[in-house]
Protein backbone atom coordinates (compact mmCIF):
# COMPACT_ATOMS: atom_id res chain seq x y z
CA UNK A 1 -49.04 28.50 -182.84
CA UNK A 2 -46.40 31.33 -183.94
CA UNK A 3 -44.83 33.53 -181.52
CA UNK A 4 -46.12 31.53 -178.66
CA UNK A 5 -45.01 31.46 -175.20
CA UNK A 6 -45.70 28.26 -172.57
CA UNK A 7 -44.91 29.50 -168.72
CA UNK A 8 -44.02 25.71 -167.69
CA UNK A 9 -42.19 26.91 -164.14
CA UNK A 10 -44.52 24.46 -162.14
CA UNK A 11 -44.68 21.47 -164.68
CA UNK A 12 -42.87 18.08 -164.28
CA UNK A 13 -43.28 16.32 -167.25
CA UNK A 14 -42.40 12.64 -166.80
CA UNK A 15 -41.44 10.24 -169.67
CA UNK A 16 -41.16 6.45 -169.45
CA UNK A 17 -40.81 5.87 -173.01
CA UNK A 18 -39.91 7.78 -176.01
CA UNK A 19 -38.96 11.53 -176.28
CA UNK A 20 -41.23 14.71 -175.04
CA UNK A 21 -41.51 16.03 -178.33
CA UNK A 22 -41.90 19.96 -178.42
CA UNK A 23 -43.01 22.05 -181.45
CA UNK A 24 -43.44 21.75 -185.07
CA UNK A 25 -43.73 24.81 -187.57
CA UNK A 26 -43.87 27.50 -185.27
CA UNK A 27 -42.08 30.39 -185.18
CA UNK A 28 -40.55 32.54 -181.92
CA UNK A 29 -41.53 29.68 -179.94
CA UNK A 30 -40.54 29.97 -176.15
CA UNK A 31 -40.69 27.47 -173.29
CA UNK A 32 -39.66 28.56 -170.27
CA UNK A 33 -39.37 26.38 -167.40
CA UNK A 34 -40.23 23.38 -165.75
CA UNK A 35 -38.26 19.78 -165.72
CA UNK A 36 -38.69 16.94 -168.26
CA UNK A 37 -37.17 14.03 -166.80
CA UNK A 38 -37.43 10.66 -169.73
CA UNK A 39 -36.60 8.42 -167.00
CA UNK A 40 -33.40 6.45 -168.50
CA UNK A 41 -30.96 4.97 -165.72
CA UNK A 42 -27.26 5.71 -166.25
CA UNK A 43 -27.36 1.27 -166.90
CA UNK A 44 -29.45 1.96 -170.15
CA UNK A 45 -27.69 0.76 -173.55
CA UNK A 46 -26.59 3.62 -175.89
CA UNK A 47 -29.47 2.23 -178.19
CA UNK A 48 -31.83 3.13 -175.87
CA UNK A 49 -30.29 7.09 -174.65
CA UNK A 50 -29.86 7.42 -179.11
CA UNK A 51 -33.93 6.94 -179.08
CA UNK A 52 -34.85 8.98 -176.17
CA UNK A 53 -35.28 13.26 -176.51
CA UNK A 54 -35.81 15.81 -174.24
CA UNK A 55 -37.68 18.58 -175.78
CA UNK A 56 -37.73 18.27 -179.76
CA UNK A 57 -38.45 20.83 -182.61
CA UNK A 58 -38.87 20.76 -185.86
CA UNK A 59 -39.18 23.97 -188.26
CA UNK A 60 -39.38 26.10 -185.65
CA UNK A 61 -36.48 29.63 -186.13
CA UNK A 62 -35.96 31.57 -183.25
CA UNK A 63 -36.74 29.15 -180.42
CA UNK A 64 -35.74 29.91 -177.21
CA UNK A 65 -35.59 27.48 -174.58
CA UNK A 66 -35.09 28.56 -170.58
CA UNK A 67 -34.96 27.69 -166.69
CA UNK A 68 -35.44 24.46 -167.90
CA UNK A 69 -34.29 20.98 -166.43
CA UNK A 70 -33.84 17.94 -168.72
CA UNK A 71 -32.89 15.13 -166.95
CA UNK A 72 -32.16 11.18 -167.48
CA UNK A 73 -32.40 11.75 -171.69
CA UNK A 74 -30.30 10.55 -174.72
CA UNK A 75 -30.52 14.38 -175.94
CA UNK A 76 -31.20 17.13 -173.73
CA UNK A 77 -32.44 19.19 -176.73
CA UNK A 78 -32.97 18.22 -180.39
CA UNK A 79 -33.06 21.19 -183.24
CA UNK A 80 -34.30 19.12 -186.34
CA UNK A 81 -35.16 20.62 -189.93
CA UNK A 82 -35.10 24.49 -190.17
CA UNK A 83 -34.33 25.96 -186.52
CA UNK A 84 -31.91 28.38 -187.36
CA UNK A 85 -30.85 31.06 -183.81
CA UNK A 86 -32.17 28.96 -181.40
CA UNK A 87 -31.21 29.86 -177.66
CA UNK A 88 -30.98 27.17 -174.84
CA UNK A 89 -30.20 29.35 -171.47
CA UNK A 90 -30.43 29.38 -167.80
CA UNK A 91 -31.06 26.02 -167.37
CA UNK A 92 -29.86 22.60 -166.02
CA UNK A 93 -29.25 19.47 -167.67
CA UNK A 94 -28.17 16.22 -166.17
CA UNK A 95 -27.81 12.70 -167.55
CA UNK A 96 -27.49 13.21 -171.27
CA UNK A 97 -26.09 9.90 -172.08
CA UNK A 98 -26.14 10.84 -176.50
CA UNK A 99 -26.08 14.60 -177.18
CA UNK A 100 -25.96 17.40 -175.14
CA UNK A 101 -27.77 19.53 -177.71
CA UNK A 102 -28.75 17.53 -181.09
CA UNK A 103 -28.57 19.69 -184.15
CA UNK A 104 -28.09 17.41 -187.03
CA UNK A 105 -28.67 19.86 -189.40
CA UNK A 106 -26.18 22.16 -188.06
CA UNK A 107 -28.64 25.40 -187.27
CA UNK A 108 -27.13 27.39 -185.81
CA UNK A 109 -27.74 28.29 -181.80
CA UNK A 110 -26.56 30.09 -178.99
CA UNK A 111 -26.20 28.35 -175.29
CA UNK A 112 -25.45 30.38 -172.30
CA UNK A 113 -25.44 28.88 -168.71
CA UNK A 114 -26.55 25.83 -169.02
């Protein structure tokens, strides 16, 4: 869905296993609130946090991600293939035992109080 909007200020989105995964091939995506929490404890092997995401996506420019809380994850946020000026603001992450923000690929993104 391009230029899409999801109003997530009363979701909890709990995952056991595996990453939330977010968008792929959309454009001016924005999610704005709500927490993800993946559920890893702060014993969990680094094999485990490398395999687990927070919100994930792929091909998607001009993302913007706020008032969000990602919690217990290996990567708070993951930027994969084609996600150039992405914006991650105004929101709270705690627990990211891999990367903070994941953008392999190097697009490049703006963070501001998180």
């Amino acid at each position: 869905v391009r230029n899409a909007r999801v109003d997530a200020s009363d979701a909890r989105m709990l995952y056991q296993r595996g990453s939330f995964v977010g968008t792929k091939n959309s454009g001016s995506f924005c999610l704005s609130g709500g927490v993800v929490d993946i559920g890893l404890s702060l014993s969990a092997s680094w094999e485990r946090y490398h395999g687990a995401h927070g919100p994930i996506f792929y091909d998607t420019p001009n993302a913007t991600i706020e008032n969000l809380a990602v919690l217990n994850a290996g990567d708070a946020i993951s930027f994969k293939n084609n996600n150039p000026n992405w914006v991650f603001r105004n929101s709270y992450v705690r627990n990211a035992g891999d990367d903070f923000v994941e953008s392999d690929r190097y697009s490049s993104g703006t963070v501001d109080n998180v």
